[in-house]
C-alpha atoms as a PDB file:
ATOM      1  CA  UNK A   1     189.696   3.975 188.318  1.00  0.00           C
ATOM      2  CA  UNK A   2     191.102   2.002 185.438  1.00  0.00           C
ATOM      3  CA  UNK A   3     189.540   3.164 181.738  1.00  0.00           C
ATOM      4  CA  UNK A   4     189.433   0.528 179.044  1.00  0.00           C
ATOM      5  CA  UNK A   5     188.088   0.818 175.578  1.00  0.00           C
ATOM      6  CA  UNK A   6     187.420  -2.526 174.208  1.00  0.00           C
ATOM      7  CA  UNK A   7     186.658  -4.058 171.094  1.00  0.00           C
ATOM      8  CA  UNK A   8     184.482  -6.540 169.974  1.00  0.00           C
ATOM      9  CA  UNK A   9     183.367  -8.434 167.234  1.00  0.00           C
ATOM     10  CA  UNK A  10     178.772  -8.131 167.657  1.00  0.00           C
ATOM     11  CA  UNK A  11     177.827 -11.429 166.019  1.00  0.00           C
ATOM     12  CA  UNK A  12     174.009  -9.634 166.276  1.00  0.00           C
ATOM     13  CA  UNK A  13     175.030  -6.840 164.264  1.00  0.00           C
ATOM     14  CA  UNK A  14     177.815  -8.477 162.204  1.00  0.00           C
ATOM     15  CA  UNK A  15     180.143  -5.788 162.676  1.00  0.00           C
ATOM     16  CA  UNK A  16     182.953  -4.834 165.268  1.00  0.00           C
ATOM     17  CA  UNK A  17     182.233  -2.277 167.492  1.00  0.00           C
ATOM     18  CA  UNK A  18     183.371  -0.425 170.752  1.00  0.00           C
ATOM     19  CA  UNK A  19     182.559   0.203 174.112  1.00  0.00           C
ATOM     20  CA  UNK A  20     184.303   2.289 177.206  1.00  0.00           C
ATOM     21  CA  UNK A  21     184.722   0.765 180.850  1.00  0.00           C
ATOM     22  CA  UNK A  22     185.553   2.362 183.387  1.00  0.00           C
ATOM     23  CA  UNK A  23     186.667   0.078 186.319  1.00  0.00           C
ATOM     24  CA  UNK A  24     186.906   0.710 190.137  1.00  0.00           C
ATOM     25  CA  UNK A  25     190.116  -0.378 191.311  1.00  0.00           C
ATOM     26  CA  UNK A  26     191.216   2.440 194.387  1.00  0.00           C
ATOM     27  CA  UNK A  27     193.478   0.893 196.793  1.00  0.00           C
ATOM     28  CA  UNK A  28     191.272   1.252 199.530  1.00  0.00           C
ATOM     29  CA  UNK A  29     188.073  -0.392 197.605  1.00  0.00           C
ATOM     30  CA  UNK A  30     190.018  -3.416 196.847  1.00  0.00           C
ATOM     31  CA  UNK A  31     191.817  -3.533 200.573  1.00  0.00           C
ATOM     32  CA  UNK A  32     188.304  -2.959 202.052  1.00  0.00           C
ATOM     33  CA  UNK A  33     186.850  -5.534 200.063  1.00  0.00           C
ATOM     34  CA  UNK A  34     189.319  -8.066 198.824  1.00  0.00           C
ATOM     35  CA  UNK A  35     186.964 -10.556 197.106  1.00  0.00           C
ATOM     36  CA  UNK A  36     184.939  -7.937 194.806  1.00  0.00           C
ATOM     37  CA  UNK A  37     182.172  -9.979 193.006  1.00  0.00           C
ATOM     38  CA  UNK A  38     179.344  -8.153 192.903  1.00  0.00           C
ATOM     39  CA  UNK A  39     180.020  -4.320 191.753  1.00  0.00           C
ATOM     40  CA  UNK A  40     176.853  -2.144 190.525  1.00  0.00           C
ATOM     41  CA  UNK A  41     177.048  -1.416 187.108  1.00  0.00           C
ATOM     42  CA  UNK A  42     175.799   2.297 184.679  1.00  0.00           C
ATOM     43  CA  UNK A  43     174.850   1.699 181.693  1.00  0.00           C
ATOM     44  CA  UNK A  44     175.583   5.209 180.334  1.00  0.00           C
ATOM     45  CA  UNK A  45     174.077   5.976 176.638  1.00  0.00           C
ATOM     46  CA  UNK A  46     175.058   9.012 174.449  1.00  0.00           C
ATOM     47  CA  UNK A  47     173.263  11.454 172.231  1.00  0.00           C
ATOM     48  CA  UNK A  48     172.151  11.513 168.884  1.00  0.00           C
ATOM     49  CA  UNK A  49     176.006  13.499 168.030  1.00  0.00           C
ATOM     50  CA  UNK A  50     177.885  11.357 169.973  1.00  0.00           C
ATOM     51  CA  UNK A  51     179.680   7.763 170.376  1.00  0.00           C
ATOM     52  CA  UNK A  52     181.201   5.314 173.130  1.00  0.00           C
ATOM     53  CA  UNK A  53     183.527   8.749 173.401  1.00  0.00           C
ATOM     54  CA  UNK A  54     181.454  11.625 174.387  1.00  0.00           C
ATOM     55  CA  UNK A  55     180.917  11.005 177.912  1.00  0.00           C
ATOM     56  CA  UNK A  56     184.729  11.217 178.728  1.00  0.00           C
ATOM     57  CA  UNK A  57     185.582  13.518 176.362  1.00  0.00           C
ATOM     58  CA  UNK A  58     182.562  16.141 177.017  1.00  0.00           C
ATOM     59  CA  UNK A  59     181.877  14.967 180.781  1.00  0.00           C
ATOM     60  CA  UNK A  60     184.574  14.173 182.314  1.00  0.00           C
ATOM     61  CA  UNK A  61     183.099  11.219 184.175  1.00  0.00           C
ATOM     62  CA  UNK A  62     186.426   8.781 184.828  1.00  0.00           C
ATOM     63  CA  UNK A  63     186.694  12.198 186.994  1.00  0.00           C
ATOM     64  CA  UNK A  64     183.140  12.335 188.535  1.00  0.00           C
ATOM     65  CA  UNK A  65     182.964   8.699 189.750  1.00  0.00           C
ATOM     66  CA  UNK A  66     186.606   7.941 190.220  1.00  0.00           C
ATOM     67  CA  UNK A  67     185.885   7.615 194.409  1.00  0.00           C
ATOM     68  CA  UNK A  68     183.057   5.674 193.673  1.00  0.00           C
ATOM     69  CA  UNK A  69     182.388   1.378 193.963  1.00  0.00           C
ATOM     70  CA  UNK A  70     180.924   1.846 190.093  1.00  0.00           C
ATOM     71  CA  UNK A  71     181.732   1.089 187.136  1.00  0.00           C
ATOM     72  CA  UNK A  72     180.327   2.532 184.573  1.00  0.00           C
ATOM     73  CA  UNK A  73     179.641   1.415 181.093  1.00  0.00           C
ATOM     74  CA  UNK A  74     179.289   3.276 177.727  1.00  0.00           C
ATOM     75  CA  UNK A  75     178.536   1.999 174.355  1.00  0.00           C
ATOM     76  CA  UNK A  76     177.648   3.424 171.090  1.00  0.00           C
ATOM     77  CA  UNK A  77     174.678   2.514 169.074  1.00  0.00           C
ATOM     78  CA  UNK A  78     175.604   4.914 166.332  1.00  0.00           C
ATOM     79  CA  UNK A  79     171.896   6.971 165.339  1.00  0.00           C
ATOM     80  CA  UNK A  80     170.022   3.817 165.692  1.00  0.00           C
ATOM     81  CA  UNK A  81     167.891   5.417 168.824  1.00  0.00           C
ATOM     82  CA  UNK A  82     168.679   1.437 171.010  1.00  0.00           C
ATOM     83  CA  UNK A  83     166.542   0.026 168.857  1.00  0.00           C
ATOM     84  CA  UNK A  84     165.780  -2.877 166.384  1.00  0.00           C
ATOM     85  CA  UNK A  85     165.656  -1.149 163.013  1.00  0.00           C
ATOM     86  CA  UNK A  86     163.237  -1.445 160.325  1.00  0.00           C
ATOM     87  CA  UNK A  87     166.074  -2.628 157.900  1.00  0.00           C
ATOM     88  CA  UNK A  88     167.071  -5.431 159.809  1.00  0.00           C
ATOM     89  CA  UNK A  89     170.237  -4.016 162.121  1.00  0.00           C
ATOM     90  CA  UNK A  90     169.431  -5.003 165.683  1.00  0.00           C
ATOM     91  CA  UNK A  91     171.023  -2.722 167.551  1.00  0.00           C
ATOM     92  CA  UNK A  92     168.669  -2.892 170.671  1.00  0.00           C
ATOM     93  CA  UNK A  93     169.227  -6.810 171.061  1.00  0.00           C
ATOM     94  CA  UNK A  94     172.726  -5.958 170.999  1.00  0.00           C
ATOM     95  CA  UNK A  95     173.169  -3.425 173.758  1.00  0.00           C
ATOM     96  CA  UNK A  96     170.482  -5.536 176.182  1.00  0.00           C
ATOM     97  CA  UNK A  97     171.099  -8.927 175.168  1.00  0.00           C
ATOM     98  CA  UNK A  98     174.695  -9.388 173.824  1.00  0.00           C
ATOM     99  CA  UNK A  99     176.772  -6.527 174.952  1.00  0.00           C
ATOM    100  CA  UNK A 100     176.180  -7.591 178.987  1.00  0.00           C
ATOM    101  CA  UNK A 101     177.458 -11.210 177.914  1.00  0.00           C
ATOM    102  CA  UNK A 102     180.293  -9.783 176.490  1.00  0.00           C
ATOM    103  CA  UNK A 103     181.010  -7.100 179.477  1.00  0.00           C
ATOM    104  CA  UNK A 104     180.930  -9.992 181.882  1.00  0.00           C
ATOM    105  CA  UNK A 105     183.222 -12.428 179.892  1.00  0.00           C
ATOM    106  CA  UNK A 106     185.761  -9.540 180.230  1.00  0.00           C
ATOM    107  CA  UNK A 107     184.860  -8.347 184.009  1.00  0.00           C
ATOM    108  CA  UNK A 108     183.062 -11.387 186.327  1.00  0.00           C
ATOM    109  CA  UNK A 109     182.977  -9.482 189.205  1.00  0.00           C
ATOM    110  CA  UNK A 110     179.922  -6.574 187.626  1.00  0.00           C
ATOM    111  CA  UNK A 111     176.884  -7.662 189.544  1.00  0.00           C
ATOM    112  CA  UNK A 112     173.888  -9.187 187.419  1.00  0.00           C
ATOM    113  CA  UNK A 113     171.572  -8.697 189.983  1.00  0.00           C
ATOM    114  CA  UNK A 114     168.605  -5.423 189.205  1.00  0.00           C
ATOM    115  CA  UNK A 115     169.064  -3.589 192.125  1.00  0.00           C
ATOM    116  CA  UNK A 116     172.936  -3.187 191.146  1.00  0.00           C
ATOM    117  CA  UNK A 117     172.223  -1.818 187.665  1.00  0.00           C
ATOM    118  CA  UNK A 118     171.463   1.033 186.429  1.00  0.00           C
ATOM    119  CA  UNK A 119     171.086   2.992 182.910  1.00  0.00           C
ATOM    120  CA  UNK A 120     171.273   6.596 182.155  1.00  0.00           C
ATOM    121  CA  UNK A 121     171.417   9.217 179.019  1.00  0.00           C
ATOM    122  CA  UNK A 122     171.190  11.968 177.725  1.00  0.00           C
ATOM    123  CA  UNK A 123     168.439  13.054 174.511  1.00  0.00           C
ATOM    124  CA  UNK A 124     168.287   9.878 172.503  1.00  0.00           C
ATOM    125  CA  UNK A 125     170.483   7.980 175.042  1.00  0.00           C
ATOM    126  CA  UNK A 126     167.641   9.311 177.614  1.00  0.00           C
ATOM    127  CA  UNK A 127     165.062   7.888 175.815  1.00  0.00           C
ATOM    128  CA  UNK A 128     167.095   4.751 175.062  1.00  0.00           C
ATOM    129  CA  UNK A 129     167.826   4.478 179.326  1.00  0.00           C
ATOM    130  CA  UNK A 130     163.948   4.599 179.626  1.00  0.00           C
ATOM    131  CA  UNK A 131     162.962   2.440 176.588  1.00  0.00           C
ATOM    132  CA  UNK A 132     165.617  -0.317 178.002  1.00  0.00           C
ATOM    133  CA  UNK A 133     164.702   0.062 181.631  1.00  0.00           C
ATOM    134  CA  UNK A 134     160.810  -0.428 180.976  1.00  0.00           C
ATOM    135  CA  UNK A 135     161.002  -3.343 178.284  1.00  0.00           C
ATOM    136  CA  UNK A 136     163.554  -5.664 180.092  1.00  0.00           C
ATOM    137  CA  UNK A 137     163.157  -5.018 184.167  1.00  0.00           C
ATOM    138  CA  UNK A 138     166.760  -5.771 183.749  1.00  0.00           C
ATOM    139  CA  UNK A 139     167.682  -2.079 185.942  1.00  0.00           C
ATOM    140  CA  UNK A 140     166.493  -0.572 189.322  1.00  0.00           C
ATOM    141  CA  UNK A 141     167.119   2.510 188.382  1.00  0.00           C
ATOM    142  CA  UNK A 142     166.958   4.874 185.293  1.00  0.00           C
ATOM    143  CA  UNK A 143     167.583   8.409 184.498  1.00  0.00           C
ATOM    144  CA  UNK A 144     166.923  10.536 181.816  1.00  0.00           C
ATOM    145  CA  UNK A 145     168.942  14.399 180.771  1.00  0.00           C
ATOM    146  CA  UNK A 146     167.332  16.452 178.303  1.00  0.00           C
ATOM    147  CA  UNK A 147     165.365  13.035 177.187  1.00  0.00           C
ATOM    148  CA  UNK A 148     163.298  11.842 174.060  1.00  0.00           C
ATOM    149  CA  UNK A 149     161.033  10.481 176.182  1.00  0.00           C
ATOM    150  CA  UNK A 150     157.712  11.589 174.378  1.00  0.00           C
ATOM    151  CA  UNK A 151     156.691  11.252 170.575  1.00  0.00           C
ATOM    152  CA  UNK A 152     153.280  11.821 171.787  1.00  0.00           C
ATOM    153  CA  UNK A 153     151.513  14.047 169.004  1.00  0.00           C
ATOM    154  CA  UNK A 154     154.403  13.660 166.638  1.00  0.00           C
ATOM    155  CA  UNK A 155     154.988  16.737 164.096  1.00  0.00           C
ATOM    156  CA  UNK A 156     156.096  14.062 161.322  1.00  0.00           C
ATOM    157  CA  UNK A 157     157.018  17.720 159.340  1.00  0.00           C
ATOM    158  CA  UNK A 158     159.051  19.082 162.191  1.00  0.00           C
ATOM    159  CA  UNK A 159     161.336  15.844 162.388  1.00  0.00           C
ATOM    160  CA  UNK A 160     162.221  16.135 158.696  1.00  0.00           C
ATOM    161  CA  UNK A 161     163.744  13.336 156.541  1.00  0.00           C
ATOM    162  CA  UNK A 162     160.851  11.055 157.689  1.00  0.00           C
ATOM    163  CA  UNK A 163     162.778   8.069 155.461  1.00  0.00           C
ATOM    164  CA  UNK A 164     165.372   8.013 157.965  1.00  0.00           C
ATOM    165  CA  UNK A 165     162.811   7.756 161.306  1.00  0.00           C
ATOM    166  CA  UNK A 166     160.329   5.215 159.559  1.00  0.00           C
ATOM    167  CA  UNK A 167     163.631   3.269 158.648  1.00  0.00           C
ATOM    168  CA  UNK A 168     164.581   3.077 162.661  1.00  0.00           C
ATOM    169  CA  UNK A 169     160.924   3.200 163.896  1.00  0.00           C
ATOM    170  CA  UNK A 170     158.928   1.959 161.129  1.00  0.00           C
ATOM    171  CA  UNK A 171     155.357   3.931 160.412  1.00  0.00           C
ATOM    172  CA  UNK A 172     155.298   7.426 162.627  1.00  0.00           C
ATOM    173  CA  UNK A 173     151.769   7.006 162.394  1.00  0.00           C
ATOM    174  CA  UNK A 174     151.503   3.219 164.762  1.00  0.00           C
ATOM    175  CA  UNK A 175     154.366   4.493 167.066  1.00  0.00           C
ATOM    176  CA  UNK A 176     152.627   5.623 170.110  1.00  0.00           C
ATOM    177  CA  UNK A 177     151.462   2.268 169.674  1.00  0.00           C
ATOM    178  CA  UNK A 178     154.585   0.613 169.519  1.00  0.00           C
ATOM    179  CA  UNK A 179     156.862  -1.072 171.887  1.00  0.00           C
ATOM    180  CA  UNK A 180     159.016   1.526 170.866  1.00  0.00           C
ATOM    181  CA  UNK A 181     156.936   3.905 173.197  1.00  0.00           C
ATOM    182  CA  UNK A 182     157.552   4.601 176.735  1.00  0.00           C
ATOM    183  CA  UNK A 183     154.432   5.614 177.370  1.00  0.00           C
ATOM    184  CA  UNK A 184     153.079   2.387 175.906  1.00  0.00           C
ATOM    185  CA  UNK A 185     156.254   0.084 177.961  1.00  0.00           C
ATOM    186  CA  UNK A 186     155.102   1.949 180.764  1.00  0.00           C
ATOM    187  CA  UNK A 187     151.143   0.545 181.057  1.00  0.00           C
ATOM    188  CA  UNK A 188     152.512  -2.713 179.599  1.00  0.00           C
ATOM    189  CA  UNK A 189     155.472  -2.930 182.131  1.00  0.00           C
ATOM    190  CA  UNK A 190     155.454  -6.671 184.239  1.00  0.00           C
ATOM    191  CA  UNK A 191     156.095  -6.605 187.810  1.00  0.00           C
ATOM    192  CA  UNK A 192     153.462  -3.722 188.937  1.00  0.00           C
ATOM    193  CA  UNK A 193     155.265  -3.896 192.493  1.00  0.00           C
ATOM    194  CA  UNK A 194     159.525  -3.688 191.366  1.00  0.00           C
ATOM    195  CA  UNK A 195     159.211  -0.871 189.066  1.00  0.00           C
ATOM    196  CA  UNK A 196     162.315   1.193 188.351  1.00  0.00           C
ATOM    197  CA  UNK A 197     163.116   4.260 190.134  1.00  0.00           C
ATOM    198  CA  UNK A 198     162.953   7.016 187.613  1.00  0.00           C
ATOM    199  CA  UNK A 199     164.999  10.341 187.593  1.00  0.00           C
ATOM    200  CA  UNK A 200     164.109  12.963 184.496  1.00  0.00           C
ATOM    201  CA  UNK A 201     165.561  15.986 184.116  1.00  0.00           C
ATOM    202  CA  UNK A 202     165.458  19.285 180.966  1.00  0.00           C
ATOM    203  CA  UNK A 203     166.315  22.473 180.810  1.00  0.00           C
ATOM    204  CA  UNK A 204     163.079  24.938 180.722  1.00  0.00           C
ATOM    205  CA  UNK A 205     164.113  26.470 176.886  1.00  0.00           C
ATOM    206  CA  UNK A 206     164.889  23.258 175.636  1.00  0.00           C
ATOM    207  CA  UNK A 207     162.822  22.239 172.448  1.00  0.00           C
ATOM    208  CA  UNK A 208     161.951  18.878 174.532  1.00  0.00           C
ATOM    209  CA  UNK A 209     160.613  20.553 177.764  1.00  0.00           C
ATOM    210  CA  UNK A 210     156.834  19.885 176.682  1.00  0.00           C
ATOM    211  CA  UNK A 211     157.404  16.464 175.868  1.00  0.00           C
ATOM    212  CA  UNK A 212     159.377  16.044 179.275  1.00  0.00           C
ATOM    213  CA  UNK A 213     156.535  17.570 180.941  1.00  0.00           C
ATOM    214  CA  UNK A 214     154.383  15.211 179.399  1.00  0.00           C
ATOM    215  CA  UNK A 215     155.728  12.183 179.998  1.00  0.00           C
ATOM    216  CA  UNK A 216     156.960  12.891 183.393  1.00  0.00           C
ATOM    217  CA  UNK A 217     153.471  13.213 183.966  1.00  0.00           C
ATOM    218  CA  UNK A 218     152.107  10.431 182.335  1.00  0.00           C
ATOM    219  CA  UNK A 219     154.829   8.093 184.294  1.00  0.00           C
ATOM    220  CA  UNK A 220     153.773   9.072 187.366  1.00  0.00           C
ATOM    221  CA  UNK A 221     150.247   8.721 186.906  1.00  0.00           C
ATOM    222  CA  UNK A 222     151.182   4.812 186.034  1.00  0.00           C
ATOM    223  CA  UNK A 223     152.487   4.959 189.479  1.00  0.00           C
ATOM    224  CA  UNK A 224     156.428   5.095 188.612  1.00  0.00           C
ATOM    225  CA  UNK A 225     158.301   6.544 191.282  1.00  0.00           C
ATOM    226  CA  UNK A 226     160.254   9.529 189.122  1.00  0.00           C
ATOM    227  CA  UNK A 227     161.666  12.732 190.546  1.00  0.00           C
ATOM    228  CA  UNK A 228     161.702  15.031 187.730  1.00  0.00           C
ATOM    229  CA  UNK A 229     163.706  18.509 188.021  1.00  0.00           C
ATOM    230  CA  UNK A 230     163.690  21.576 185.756  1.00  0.00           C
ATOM    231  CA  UNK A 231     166.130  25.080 185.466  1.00  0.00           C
ATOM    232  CA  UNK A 232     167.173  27.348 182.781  1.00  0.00           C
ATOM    233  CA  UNK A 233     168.669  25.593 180.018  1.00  0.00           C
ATOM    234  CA  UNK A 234     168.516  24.723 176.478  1.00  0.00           C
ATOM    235  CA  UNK A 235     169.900  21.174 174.842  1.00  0.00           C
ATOM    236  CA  UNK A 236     173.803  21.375 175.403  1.00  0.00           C
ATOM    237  CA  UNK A 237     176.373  20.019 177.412  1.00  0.00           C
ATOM    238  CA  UNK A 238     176.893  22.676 179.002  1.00  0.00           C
ATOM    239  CA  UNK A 239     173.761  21.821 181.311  1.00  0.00           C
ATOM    240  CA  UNK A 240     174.343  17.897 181.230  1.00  0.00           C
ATOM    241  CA  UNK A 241     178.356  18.161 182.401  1.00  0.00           C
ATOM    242  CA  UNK A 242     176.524  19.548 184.974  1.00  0.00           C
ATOM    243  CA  UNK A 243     173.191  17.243 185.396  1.00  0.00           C
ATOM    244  CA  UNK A 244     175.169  14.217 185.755  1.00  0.00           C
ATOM    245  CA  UNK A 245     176.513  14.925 189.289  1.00  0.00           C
ATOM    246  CA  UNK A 246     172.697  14.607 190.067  1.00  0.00           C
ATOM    247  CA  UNK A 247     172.269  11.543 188.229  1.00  0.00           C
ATOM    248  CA  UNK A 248     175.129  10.034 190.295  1.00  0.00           C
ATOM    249  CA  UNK A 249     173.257  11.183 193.824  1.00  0.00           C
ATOM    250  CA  UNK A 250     170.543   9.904 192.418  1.00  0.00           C
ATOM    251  CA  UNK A 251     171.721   6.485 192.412  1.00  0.00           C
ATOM    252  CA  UNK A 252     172.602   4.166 195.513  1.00  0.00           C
ATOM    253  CA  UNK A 253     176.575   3.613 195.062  1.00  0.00           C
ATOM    254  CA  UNK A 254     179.373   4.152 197.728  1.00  0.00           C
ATOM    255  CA  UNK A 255     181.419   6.994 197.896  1.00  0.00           C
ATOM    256  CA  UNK A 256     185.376   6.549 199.566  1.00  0.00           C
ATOM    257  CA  UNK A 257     186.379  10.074 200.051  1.00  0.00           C
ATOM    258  CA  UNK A 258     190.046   8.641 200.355  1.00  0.00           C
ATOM    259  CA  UNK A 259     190.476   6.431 197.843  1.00  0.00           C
ATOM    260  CA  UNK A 260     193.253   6.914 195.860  1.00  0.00           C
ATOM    261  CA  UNK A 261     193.900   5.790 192.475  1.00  0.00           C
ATOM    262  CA  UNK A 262     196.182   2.685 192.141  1.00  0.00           C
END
């Protein structure tokens, strides 16, 4: 696998800012299939602590899917939850819109077609892999670790610093109304027959195992296909270091046990 960290001016967010590829490029991928032009793509989104970073640095995954046909993409979208802020920094647009343009001006042969992309994360970046997959129909497949993917019956007190959520989501009290909901993307979602493939998984002492159980629930009774798993575990890495190996099974890439690295 070849790692790159690239960066690029966002004319959406009027800043520069930096993203992680990770490339497949094994001898026997590229013998096997000399004319590469259509290679599925993972979006992978961090946490609410991390950055374009954490993934390799707490993960490991260059390791994980280095005998793999995937690359695998990670931005940052700093604590802006993928979404278009209340104060006018559209960081949402420019992870789905812009940030695939500019991933494809550098790499031509990612696949743009749905059934070759995929998004995943972990806490925010699992709600964020949800949110994106439901409000675009842009992935076939989306998974979820220790996920935000419920604000259903929000504790407005328990979040503390309210001025900081109202400033990403606007009023706590019209969220679950929102397009900022999943459980609201969900009923409104398109193409009733090409839904994503969901995967959802949290650790049973985690602090967002209720909501997880909730809107697991709730996506299924919308008639999304989502396996949803549960063990011991509380909201670390040590659990998602390991959770990711599943996320990978989960999704329909090619394994070559003898690749080697070129």
């Amino acid at each position: 696998m070849a790692l790159m960290q690239i960066e690029y001016y966002s004319e959406i967010l009027g800043m520069d800012r930096n993203v992680n590829v990770i490339y497949p490029e094994s001898v026997k991928l590229v013998e096997e299939n000399p004319d590469l032009t259509d290679i599925p793509v993972l979006y992978l989104l961090h946490g609410m602590s991390g950055n374009h970073n954490t993934w390799l640095k707490r993960a490991g995954i260059e390791r994980l899917v280095r005998n793999t046909n995937l690359a695998v993409i990670m931005p940052s979208t700093d604590l802006a939850w993928y979404t278009n802020t209340t104060y006018g920094a559209r960081y949402y647009d420019a992870i789905v819109d812009e940030l695939p343009k500019v991933i494809h001006n550098f790499f031509p042969n990612l696949s743009t077609k749905r059934d070759k992309n995929f998004i995943a994360g972990l806490s925010m970046g699992g709600y964020g892999a949800f949110k994106i997959a439901l409000s675009t129909n842009k992935f076939s497949y989306a998974a979820s670790l220790s996920g935000a993917i419920s604000f259903e019956n929000l504790d407005k007190k328990a979040l503390g610093n309210e001025t900081y959520w109202t400033g990403i989501f606007g009023d706590l009290d019209k969220f679950d109304m929102s397009d900022n909901a999943i459980q609201k993307l969900a009923a409104d979602f398109p193409d009733k027959e090409n839904k994503p493939r969901l995967y959802a998984w949290c650790g049973r002492q985690d602090f967002l195992y209720a909501a997880n159980n909730s809107a697991v629930k709730d996506l299924a009774d919308k008639g999304f296909d989502i396996t949803y798993e549960t063990a011991d575990g509380t909201h670390e890495w040590y659990y998602w270091q390991k959770m990711i190996d599943r996320v990978l099974e989960f999704l329909p890439i090619d394994y070559h046990q003898e690749a080697r690295l070129s």
